[in-house]
Protein backbone atom coordinates (compact mmCIF):
# COMPACT_ATOMS: atom_id res chain seq x y z
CA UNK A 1 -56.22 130.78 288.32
CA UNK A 2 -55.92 128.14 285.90
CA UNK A 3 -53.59 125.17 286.45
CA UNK A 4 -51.40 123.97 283.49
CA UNK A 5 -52.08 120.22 283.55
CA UNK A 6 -49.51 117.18 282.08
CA UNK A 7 -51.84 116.80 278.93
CA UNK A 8 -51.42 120.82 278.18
CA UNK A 9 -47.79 120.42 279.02
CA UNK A 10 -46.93 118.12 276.36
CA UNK A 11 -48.73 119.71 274.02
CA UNK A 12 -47.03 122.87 274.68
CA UNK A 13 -43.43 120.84 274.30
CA UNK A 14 -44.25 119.28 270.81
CA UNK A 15 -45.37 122.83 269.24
CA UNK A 16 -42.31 124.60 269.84
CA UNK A 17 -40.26 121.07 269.42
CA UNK A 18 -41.97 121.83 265.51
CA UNK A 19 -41.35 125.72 265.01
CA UNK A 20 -37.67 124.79 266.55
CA UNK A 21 -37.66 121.81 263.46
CA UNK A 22 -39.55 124.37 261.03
CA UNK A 23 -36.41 126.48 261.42
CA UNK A 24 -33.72 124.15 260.99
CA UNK A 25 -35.49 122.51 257.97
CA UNK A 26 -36.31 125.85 256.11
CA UNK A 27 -33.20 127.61 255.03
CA UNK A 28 -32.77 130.86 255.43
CA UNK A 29 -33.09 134.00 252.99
CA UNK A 30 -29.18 134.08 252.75
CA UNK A 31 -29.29 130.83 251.80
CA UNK A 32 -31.60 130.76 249.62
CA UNK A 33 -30.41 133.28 247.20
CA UNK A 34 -26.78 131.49 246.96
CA UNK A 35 -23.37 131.75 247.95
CA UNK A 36 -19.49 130.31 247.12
CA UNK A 37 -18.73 128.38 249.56
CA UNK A 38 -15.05 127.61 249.40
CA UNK A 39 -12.15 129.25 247.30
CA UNK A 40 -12.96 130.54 243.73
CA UNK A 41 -11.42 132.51 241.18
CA UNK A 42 -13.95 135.03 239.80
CA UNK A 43 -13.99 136.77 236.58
CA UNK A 44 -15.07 140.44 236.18
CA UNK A 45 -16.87 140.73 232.92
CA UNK A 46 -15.91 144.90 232.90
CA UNK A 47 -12.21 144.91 233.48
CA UNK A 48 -11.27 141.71 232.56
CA UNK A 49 -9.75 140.38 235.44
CA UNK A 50 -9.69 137.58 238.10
CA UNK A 51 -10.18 138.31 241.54
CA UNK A 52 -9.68 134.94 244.23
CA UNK A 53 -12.51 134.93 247.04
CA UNK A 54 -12.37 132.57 250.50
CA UNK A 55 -15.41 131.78 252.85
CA UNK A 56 -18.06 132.20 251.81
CA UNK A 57 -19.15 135.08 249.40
CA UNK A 58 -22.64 136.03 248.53
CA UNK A 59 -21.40 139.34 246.66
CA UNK A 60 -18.07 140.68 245.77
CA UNK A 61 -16.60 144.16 244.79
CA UNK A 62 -13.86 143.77 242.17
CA UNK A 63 -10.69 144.69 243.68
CA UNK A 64 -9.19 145.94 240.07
CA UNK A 65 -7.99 149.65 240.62
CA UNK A 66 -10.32 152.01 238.69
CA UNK A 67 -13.24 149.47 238.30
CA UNK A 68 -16.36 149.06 239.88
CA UNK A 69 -17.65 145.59 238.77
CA UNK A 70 -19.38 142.99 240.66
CA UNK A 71 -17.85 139.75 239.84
CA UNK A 72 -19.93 138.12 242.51
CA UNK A 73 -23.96 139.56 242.87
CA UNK A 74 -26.51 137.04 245.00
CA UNK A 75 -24.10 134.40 244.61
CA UNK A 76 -24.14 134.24 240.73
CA UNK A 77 -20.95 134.32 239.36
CA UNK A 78 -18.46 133.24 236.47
CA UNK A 79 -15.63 131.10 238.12
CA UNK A 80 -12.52 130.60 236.22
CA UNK A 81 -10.90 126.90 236.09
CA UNK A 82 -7.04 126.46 236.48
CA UNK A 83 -6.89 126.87 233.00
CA UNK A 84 -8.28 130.16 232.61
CA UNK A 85 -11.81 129.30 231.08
CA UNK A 86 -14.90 131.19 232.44
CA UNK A 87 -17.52 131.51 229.61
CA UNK A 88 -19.14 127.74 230.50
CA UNK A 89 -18.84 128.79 234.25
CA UNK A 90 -21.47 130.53 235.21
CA UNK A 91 -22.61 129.70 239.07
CA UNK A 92 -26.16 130.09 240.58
CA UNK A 93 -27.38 129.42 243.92
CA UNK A 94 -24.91 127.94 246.60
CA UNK A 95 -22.05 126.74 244.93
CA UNK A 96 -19.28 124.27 246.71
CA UNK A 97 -17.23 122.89 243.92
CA UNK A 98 -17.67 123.35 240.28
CA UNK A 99 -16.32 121.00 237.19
CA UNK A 100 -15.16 123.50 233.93
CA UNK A 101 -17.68 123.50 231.36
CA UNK A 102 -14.63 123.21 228.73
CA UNK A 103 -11.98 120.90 229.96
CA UNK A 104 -13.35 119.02 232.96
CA UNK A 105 -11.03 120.55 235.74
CA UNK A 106 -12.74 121.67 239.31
CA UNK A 107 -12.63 125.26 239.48
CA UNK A 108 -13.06 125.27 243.18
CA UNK A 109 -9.46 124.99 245.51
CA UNK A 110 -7.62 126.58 243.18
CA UNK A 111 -4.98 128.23 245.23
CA UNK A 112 -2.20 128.94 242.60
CA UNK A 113 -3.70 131.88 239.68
CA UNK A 114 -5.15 130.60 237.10
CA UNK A 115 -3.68 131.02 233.62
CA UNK A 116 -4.97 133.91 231.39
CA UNK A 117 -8.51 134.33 231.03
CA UNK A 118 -9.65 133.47 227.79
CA UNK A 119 -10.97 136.12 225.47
């Protein structure tokens, strides 16, 4: 039988003290492909329409009666400022707040509806 001695030991503690850091440190698939984080407005290139999402959202059915878009796929999405603009707001990867690529306003927050999409 062979004895596990202190020098053994402490090599044994910083190995798995470096896969537990390994893990925290590289980010998970999820994670990786993106995500809203936070509250968006979200246009739906097929129907038109804006749909609001909350949480976190890494894909999202559109909620439009009859249609069966994907405003939100891997995280990539248009998000549409207060002000209605969407074409300049295309999101990738994780996405917490986002500035309008037209007028400046953030695009994330947004609790009230934004104003008509723009055309």
């Amino acid at each position: 039988m062979s004895e596990l001695t202190r020098r053994d030991m402490i090599k044994l503690t910083a190995t798995a003290g470096a896969a537990g850091m390994a893990a925290l440190i590289v980010p998970s698939r999820a994670a990786a492909e993106g995500a809203l984080h936070g509250t968006f407005w979200v246009y739906c290139e097929q129907c038109k329409n804006v749909d609001k999402v909350e949480g976190i959202t890494r894909n999202h059915d559109c909620e439009t009666n009859g249609c069966d878009g994907k405003p939100v796929a891997g995280g990539t999405a248009y998000v549409v400022c207060p002000n209605g603009h969407w074409k300049k707001n295309k999101v990738q990867d994780i996405t917490r707040q986002h500035e309008c690529g037209t007028c400046g306003e953030q695009c994330e927050g947004n609790k009230k509806r934004p104003k008509k999409p723009e055309d």
